[in-house]
Protein backbone atom coordinates (compact mmCIF):
# COMPACT_ATOMS: atom_id res chain seq x y z
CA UNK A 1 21.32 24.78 10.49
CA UNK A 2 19.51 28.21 11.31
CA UNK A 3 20.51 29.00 7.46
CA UNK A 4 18.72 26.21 5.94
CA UNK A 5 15.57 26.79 8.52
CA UNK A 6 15.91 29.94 7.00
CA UNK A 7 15.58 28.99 3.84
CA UNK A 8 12.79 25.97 4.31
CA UNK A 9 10.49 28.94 5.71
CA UNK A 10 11.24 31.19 2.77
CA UNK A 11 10.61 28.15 0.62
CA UNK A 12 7.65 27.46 2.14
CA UNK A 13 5.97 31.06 2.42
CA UNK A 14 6.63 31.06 -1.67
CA UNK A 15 4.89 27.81 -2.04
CA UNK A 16 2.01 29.01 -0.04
CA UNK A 17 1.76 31.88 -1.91
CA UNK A 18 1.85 30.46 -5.22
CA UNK A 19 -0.98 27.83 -4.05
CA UNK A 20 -2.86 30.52 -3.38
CA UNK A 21 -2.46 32.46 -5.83
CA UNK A 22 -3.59 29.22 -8.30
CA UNK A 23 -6.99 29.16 -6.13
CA UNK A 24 -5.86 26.55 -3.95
CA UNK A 25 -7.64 27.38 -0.58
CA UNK A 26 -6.63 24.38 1.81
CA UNK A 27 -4.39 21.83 1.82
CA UNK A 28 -5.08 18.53 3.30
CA UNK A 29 -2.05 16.66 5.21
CA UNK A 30 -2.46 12.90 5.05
CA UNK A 31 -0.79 10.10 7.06
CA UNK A 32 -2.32 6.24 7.40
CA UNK A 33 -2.94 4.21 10.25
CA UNK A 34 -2.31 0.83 10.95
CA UNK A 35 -5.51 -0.58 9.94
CA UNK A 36 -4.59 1.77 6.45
CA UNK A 37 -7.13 4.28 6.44
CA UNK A 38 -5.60 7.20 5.20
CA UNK A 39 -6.28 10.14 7.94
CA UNK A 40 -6.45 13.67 7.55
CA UNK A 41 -5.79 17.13 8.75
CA UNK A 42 -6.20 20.26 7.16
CA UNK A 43 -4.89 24.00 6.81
CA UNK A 44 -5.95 26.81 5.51
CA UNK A 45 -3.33 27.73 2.40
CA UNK A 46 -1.69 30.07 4.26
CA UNK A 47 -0.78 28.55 6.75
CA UNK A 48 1.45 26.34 5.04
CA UNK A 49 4.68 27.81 6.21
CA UNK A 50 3.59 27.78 9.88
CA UNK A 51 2.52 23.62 9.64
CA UNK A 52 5.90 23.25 7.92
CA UNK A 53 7.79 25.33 10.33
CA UNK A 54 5.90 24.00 13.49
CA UNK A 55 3.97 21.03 12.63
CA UNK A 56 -0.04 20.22 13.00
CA UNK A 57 -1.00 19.04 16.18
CA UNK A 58 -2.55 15.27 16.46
CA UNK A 59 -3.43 12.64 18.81
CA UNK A 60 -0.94 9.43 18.58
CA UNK A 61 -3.80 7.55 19.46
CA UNK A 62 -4.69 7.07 15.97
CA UNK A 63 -1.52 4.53 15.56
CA UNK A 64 -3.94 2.08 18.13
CA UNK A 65 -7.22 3.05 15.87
CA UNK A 66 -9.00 -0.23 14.16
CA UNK A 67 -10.60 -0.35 10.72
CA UNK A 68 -14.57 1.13 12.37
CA UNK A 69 -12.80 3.31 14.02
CA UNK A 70 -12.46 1.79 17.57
CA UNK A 71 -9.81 2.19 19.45
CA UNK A 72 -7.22 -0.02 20.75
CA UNK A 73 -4.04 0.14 22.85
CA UNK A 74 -0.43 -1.11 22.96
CA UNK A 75 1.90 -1.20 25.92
CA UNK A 76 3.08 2.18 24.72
CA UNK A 77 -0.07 3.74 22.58
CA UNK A 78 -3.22 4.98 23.74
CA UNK A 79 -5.70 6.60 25.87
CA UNK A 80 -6.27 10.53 26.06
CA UNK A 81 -2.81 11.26 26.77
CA UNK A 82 0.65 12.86 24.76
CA UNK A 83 0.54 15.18 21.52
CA UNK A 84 2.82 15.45 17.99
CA UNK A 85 3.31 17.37 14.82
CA UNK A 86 2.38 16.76 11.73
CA UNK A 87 4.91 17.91 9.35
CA UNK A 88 4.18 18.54 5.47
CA UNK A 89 6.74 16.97 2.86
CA UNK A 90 6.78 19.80 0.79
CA UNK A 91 8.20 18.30 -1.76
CA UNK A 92 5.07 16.16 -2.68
CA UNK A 93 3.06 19.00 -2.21
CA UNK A 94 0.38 18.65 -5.32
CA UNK A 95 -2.56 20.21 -5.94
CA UNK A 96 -5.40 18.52 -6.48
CA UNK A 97 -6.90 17.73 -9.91
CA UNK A 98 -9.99 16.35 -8.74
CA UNK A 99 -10.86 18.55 -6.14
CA UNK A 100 -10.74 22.47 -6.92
CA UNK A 101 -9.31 24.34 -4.56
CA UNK A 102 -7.56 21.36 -2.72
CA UNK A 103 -4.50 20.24 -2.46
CA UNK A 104 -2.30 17.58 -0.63
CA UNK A 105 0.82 16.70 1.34
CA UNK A 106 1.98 13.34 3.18
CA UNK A 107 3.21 14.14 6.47
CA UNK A 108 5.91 13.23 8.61
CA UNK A 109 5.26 12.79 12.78
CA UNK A 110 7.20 13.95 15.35
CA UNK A 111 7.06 14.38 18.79
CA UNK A 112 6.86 17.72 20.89
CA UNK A 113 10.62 17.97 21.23
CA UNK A 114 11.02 17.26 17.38
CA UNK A 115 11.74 14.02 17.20
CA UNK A 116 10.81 11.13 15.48
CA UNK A 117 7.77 9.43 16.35
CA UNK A 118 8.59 5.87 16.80
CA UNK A 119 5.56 4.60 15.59
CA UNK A 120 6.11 7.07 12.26
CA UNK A 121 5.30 4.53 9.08
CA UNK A 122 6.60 7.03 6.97
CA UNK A 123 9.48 7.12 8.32
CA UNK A 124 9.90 3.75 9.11
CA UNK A 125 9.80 3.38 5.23
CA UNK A 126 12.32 5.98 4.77
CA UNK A 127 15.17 4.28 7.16
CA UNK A 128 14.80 1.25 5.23
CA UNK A 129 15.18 2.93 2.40
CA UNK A 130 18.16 4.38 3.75
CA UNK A 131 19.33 1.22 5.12
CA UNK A 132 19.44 -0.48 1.62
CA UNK A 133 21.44 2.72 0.23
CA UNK A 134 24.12 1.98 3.37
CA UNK A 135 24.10 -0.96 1.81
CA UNK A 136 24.87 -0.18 -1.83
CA UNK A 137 21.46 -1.12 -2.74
CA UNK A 138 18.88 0.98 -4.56
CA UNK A 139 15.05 0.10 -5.04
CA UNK A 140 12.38 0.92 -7.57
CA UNK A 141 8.81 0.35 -6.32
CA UNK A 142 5.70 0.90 -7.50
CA UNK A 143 2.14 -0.45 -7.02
CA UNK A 144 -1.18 -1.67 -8.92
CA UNK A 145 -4.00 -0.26 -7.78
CA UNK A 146 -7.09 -2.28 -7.89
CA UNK A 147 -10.77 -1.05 -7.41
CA UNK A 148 -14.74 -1.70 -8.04
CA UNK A 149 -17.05 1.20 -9.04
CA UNK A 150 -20.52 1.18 -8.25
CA UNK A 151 -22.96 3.63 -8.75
CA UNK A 152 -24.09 6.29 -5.77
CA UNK A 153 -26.71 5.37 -3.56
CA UNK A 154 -29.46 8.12 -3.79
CA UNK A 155 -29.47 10.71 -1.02
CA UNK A 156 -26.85 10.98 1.35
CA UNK A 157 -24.81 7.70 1.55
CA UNK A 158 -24.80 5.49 4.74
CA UNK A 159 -21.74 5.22 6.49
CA UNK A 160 -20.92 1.97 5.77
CA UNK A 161 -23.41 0.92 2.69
CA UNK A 162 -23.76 -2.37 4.24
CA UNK A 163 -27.53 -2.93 3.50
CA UNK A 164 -27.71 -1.21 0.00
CA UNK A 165 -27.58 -3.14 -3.42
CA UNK A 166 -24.39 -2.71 -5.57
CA UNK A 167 -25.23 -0.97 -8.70
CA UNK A 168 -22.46 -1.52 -11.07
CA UNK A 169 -22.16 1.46 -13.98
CA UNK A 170 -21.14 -1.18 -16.34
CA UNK A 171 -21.97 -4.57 -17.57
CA UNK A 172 -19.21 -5.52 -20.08
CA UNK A 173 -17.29 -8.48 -19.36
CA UNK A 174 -13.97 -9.18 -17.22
CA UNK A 175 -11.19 -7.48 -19.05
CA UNK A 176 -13.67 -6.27 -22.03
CA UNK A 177 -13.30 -3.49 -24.46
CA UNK A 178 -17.36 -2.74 -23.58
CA UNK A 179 -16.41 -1.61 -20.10
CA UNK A 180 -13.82 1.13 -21.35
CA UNK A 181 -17.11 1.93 -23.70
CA UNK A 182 -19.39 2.01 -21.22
CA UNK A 183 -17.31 4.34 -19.05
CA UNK A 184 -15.27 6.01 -21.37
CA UNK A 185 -15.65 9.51 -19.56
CA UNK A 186 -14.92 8.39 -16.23
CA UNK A 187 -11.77 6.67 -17.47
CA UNK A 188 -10.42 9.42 -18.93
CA UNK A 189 -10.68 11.48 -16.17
CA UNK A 190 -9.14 9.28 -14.37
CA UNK A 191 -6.08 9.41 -16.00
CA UNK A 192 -6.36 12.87 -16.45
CA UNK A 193 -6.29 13.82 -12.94
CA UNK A 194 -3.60 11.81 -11.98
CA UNK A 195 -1.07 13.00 -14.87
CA UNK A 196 -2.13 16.66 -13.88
CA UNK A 197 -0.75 15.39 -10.64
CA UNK A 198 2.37 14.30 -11.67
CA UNK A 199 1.65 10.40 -11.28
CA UNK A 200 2.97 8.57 -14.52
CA UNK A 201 -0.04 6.19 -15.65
CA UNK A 202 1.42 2.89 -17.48
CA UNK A 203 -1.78 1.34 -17.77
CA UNK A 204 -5.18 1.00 -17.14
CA UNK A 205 -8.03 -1.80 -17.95
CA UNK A 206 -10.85 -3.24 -16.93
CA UNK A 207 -10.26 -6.70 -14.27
CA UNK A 208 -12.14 -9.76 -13.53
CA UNK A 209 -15.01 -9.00 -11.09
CA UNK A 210 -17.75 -6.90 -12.01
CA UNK A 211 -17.02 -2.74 -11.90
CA UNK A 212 -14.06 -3.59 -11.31
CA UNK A 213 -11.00 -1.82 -13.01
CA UNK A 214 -7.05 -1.61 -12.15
CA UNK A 215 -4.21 1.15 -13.07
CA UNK A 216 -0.63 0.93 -12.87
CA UNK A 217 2.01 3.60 -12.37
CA UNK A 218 5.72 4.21 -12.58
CA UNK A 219 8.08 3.22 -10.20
CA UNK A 220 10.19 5.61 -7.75
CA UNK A 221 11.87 5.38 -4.55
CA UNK A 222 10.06 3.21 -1.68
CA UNK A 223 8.65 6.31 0.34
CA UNK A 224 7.53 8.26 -3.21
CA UNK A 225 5.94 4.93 -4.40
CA UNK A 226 3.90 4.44 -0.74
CA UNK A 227 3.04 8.54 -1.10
CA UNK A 228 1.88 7.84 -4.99
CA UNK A 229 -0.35 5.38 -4.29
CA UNK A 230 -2.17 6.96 -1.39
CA UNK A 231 -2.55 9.96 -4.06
CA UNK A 232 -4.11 7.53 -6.88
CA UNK A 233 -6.45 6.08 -4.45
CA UNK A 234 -8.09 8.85 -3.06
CA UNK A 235 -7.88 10.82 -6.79
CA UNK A 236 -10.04 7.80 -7.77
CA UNK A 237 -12.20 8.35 -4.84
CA UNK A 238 -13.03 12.34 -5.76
CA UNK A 239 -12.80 11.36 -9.81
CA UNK A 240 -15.54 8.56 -8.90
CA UNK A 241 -17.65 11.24 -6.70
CA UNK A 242 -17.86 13.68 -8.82
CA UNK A 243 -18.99 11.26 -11.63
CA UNK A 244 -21.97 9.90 -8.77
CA UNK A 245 -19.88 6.62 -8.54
CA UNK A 246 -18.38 5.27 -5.03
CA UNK A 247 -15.09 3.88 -5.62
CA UNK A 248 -14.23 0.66 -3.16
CA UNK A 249 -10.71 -0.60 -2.39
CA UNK A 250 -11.52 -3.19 -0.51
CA UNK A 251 -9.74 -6.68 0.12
CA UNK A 252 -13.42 -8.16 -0.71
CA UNK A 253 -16.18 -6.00 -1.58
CA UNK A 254 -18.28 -9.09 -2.44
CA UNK A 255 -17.79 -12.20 -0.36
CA UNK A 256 -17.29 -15.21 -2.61
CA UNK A 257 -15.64 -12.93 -5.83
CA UNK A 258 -12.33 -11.83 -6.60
CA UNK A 259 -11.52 -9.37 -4.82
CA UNK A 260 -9.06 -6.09 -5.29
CA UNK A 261 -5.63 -6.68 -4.73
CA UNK A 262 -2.64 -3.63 -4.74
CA UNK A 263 0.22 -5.77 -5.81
CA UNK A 264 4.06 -4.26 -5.01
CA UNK A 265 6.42 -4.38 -7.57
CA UNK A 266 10.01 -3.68 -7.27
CA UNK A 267 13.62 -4.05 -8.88
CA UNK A 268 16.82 -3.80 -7.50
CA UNK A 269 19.89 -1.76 -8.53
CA UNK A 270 23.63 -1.36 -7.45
CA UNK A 271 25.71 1.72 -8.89
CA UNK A 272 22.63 2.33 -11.71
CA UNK A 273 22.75 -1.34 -12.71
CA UNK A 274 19.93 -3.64 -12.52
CA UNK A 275 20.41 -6.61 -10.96
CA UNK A 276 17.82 -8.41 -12.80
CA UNK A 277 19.97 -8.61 -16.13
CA UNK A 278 22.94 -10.04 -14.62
CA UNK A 279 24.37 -12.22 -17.71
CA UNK A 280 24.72 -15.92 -17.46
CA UNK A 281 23.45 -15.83 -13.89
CA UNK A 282 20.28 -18.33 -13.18
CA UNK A 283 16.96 -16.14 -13.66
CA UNK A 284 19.52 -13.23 -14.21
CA UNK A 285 19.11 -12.22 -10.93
CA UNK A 286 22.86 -10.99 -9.31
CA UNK A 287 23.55 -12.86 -5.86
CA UNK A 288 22.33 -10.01 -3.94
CA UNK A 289 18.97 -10.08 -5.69
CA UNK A 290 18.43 -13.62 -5.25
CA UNK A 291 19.37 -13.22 -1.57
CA UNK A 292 16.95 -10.10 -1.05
CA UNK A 293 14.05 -12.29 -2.90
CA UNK A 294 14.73 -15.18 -0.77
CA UNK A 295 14.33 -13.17 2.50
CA UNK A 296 10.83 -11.77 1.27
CA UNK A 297 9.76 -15.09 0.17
CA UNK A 298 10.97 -16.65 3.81
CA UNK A 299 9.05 -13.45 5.56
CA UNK A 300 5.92 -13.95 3.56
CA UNK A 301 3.63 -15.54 6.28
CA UNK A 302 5.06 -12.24 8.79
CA UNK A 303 4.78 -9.66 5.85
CA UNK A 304 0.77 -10.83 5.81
CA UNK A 305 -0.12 -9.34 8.82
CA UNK A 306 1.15 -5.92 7.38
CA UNK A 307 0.19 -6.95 3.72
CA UNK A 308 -2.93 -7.93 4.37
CA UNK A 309 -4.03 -6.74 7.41
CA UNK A 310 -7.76 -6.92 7.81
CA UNK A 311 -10.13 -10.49 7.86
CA UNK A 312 -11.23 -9.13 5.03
CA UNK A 313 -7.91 -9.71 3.22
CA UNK A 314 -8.24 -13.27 3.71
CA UNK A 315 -11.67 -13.66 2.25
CA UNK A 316 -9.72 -12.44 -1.08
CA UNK A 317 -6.78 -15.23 -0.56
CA UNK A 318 -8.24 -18.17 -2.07
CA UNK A 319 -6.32 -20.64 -3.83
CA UNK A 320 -6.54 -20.65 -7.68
CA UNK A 321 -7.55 -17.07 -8.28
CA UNK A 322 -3.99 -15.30 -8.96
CA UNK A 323 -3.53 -13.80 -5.40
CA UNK A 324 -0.66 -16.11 -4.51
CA UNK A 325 -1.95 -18.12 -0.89
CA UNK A 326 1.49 -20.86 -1.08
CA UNK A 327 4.93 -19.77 -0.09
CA UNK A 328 6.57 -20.28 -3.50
CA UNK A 329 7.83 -17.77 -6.52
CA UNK A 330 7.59 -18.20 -9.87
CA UNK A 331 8.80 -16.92 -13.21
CA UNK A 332 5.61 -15.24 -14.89
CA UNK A 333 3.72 -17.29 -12.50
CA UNK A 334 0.51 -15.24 -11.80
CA UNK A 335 -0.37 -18.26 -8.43
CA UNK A 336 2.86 -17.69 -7.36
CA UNK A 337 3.00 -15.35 -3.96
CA UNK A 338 6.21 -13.69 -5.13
CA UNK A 339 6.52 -13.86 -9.19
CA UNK A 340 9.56 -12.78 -11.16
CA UNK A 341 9.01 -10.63 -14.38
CA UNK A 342 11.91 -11.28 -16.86
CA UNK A 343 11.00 -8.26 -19.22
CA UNK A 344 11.87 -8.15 -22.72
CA UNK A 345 15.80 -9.04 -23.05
CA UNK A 346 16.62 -5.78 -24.47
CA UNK A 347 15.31 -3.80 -21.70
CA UNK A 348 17.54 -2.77 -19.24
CA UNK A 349 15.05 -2.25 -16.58
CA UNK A 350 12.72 -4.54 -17.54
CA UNK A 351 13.47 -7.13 -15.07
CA UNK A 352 11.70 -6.84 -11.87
CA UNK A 353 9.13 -8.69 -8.72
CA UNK A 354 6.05 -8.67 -8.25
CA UNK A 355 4.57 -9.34 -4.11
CA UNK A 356 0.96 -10.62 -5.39
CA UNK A 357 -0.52 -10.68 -1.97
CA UNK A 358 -1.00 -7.34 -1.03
CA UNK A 359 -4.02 -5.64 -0.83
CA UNK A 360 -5.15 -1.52 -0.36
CA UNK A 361 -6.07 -2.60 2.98
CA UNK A 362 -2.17 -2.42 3.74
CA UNK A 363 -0.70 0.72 4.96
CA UNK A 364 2.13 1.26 2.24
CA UNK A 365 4.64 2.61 4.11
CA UNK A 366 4.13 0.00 6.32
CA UNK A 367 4.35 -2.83 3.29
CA UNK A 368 7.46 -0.99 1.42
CA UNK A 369 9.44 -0.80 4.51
CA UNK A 370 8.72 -4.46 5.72
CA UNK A 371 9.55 -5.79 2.43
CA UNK A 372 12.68 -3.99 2.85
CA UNK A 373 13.66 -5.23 5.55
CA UNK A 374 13.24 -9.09 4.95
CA UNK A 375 15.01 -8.24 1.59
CA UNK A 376 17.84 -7.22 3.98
CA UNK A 377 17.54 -9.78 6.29
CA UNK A 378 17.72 -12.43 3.29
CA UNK A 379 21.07 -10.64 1.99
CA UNK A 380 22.81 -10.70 5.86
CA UNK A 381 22.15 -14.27 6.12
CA UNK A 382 22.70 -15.52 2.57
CA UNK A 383 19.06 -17.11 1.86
CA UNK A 384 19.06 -18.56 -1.25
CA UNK A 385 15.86 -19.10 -3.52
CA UNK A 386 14.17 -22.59 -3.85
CA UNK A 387 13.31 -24.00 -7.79
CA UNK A 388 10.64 -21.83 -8.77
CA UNK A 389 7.27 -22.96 -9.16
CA UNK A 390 5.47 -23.65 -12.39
CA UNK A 391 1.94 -23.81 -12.92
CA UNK A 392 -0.98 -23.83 -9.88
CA UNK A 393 0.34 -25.16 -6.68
CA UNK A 394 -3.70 -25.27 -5.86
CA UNK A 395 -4.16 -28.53 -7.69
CA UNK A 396 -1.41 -30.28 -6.67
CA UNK A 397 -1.89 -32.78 -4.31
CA UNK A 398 -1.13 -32.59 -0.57
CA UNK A 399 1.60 -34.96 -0.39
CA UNK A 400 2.93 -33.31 -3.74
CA UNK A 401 2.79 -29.64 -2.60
CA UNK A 402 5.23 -31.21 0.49
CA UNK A 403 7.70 -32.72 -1.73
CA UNK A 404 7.73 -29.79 -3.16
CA UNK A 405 8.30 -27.54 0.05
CA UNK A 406 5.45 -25.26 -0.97
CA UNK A 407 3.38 -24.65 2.01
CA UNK A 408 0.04 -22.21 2.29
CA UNK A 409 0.32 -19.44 3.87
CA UNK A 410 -1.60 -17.69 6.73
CA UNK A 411 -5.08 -18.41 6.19
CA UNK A 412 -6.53 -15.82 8.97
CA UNK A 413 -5.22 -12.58 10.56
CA UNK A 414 -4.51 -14.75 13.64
CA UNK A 415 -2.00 -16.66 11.84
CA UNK A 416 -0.22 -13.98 10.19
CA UNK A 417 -0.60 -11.81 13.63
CA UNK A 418 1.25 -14.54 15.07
CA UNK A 419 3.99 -15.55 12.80
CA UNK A 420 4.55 -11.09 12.67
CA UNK A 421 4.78 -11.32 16.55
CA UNK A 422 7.86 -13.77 16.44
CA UNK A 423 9.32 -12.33 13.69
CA UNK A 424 12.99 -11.36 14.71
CA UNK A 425 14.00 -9.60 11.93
CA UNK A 426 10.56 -7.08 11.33
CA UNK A 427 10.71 -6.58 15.18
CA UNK A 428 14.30 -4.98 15.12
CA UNK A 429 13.80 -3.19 12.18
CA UNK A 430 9.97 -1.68 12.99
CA UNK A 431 11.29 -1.28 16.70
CA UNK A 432 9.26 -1.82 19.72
CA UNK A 433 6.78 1.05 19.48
CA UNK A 434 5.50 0.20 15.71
CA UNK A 435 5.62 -3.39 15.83
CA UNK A 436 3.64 -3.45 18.73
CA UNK A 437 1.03 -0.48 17.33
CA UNK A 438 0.73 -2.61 14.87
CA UNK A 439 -0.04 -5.89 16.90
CA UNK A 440 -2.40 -4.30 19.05
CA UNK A 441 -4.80 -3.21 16.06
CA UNK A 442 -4.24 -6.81 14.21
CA UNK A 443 -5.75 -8.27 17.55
CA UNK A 444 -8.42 -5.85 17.88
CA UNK A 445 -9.71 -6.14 14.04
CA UNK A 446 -9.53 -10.24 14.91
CA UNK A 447 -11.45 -9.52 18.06
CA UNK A 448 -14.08 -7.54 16.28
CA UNK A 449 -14.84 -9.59 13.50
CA UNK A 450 -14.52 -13.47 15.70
CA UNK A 451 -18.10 -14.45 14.76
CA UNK A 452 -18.84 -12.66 11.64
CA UNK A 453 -20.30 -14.42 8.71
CA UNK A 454 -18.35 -13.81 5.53
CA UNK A 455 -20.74 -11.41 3.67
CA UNK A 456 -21.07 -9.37 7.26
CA UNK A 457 -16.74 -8.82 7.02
CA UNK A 458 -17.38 -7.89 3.07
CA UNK A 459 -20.27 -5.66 3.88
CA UNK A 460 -18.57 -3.97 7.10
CA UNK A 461 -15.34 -2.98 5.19
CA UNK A 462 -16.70 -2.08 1.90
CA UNK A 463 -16.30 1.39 2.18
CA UNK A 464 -13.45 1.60 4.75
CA UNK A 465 -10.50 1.81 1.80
């Protein structure tokens, strides 16, 4: 032990050296809350080695902290009281391609005596992660990131941009070729940053509502693919400053349009093998896959309330525009909450799922490691997957959508808050502290937002992710 500490500090003086030595003057340590606003510390270069050796003080009040930055309590979080460390993965250290002299590092939380925080997210993500490997299971994730652009206000921005117009930088239609035009440099730049960073762009277009645009990266391991997409969000964010563009995340940034989703993707493997391209098995999926994709589709009204975690989110989930409201799966079946991507039959990776509800609103670590563990809890108890759905389950009838078994799904926070709170399975695997973090800040966003109009939630949160 006192031979690899050894080593981590010599590892970590070199690093710090070598950032500073490229120019790199502070680096900025990131973990997100439960209402998923990414927080911050930061430290000077060189004093990397000393955060990584002894952690970055911080309050764990900020696991009770709501969306405006109120703050809430649990039976075991908040108030003035208790301390932890913040503890760079320096492994993902990266320097910043949007912002000179920056970089950035998720962090880790522990306690004072160096242990885990119980109300960790990373970490939470990571012993799922670990409890799928126990079970011979590995998983690829990996996220699309959806956003609107609009252009700067003049002067210094408000805080929240609630009474300012939205002044869209381009005009071209949903999807169009004129919007790439029209914003051609910012694009590029874009993607630029973020392969500088090492994030793996597969794609990136233009979406339906206005300014609004999407990008898709590789896969990785559930904790890499929660740290990526934290890093592609807030490279968006400096790409979009520096171009005098705000970049908004939002669940709805206009009340009444589509809003921007951050659907998880993710494929299942056993000894290097996919079990997506299992031959002459229905759908291809292995037994084990169908059994992990039956215990997220069962979880689905639970997984909301970490999924989609603010009132805004549910302004977004309206039937009929591809954000999957009913509790049904589908092959290629963009209305379908969980959706199954065949791939081309010659790839052997190619087959994979797609969660459609999700939204940047979610903490990631939080979403990757509850989808885990419903995956699990579908495997342990041998769920098996209904007939998949075809077409919209939004024009179906009432009495049809029954026959069918396909019911909607949590139209509020409350509902979701409530079908989290007697979840068995997410309880035991988030443990006391987290789940109930979490609860607390679900309530307290409800709370806050009990008489608001629509277009006062959409305006509120704009700028919050």
């Amino acid at each position: 032990m006192g031979s690899r500490a050894a080593e981590q500090r010599q590892e970590a003086r070199q690093l710090a050296a070598r950032l500073t030595a490229e120019g790199v003057r502070n680096v900025a340590l990131t973990w997100v809350d439960n209402a998923g606003i990414a927080r911050v510390k930061t430290v000077p270069a060189e004093r990397l080695a000393a955060a990584a050796e002894r952690g970055v003080g911080m309050s764990p009040v900020f696991d009770v902290f709501t969306s405006d930055d109120a703050i809430t309590a649990s039976d075991h979080l908040g108030g003035p009281d208790g301390d932890l460390r913040l503890f760079p993965d320096l492994e993902r250290v990266t320097t910043l391609a949007a912002q000179p002299g920056w970089a950035w590092a998720p962090a880790d939380r522990y306690d004072q005596l160096g242990l885990p925080h119980p109300a960790c997210q990373r970490q939470f993500a990571r012993r799922m992660t670990e409890r799928a490997a126990a079970a011979g299971l590995e998983l690829r994730m990996g996220f699309e990131t959806e956003w609107v652009v609009t252009r700067a206000p003049a002067g210094h921005p408000s805080a929240t941009g609630a009474d300012e117009p939205l002044d869209y930088p381009c005009t071209g239609p949903a999807y169009g070729m004129t919007r790439v035009v029209e914003l051609s440099d910012y694009l590029r730049d874009v993607t630029e940053a973020l392969s500088v960073q090492g994030i793996d762009v597969l794609q990136l277009h233009p979406e339906y509502a206005p300014g609004q645009f999407e990008v898709t990266t590789a896969p990785g391991d559930p904790v890499r693919a929660a740290d990526d997409v934290v890093l592609v969000r807030e490279t968006i964010r400096a790409v979009s400053v520096r171009h005098g563009l705000r970049a908004s995340f939002a669940p709805s940034v206009v009340a009444g349009q589509v809003g921007n989703g951050c659907h998880l993707h993710l494929s299942l493997y056993r000894d290097g093998t996919s079990l997506h391209r299992t031959p002459d098995a229905q759908w291809g999926l292995a037994p084990d896959a169908s059994a992990f994709l039956g215990g997220i589709l069962g979880a689905l009204p639970a997984l909301l309330a970490l999924g989609c975690p603010s009132p805004a989110s549910y302004l977004r989930l309206q039937p009929s525009h591809w954000a999957g409201v009913y509790q049904c799966w589908g092959v290629e079946n963009r209305e379908a909450a969980l959706r199954l991507i065949t791939g081309a039959p010659d790839d052997p990776d190619g087959g994979h799922a797609e969660v459609k509800t999700f939204d940047a609103a979610a903490n990631p670590y939080l979403a990757v490691g509850a989808v885990i563990a419903a995956g699990l809890h579908g495997i342990e108890s041998a769920t098996r997957l209904p007939e998949p759905q075809t077409g919209d389950p939004g024009v179906l009838g009432v009495r049809e959508r029954a026959r069918r078994g396909i019911v909607r799904l949590p139209a509020t926070l409350t509902e979701a808050a409530d079908r989290l709170e007697k979840s068995a399975p997410l309880y035991e695997a988030m443990g006391e502290v987290l789940h109930g973090a979490v609860l607390a800040v679900r309530r307290a966003e409800e709370a806050h937002f009990a008489e608001s109009e629509d277009d006062a939630i959409a305006a509120a949160t704009r700028w919050r992710w």
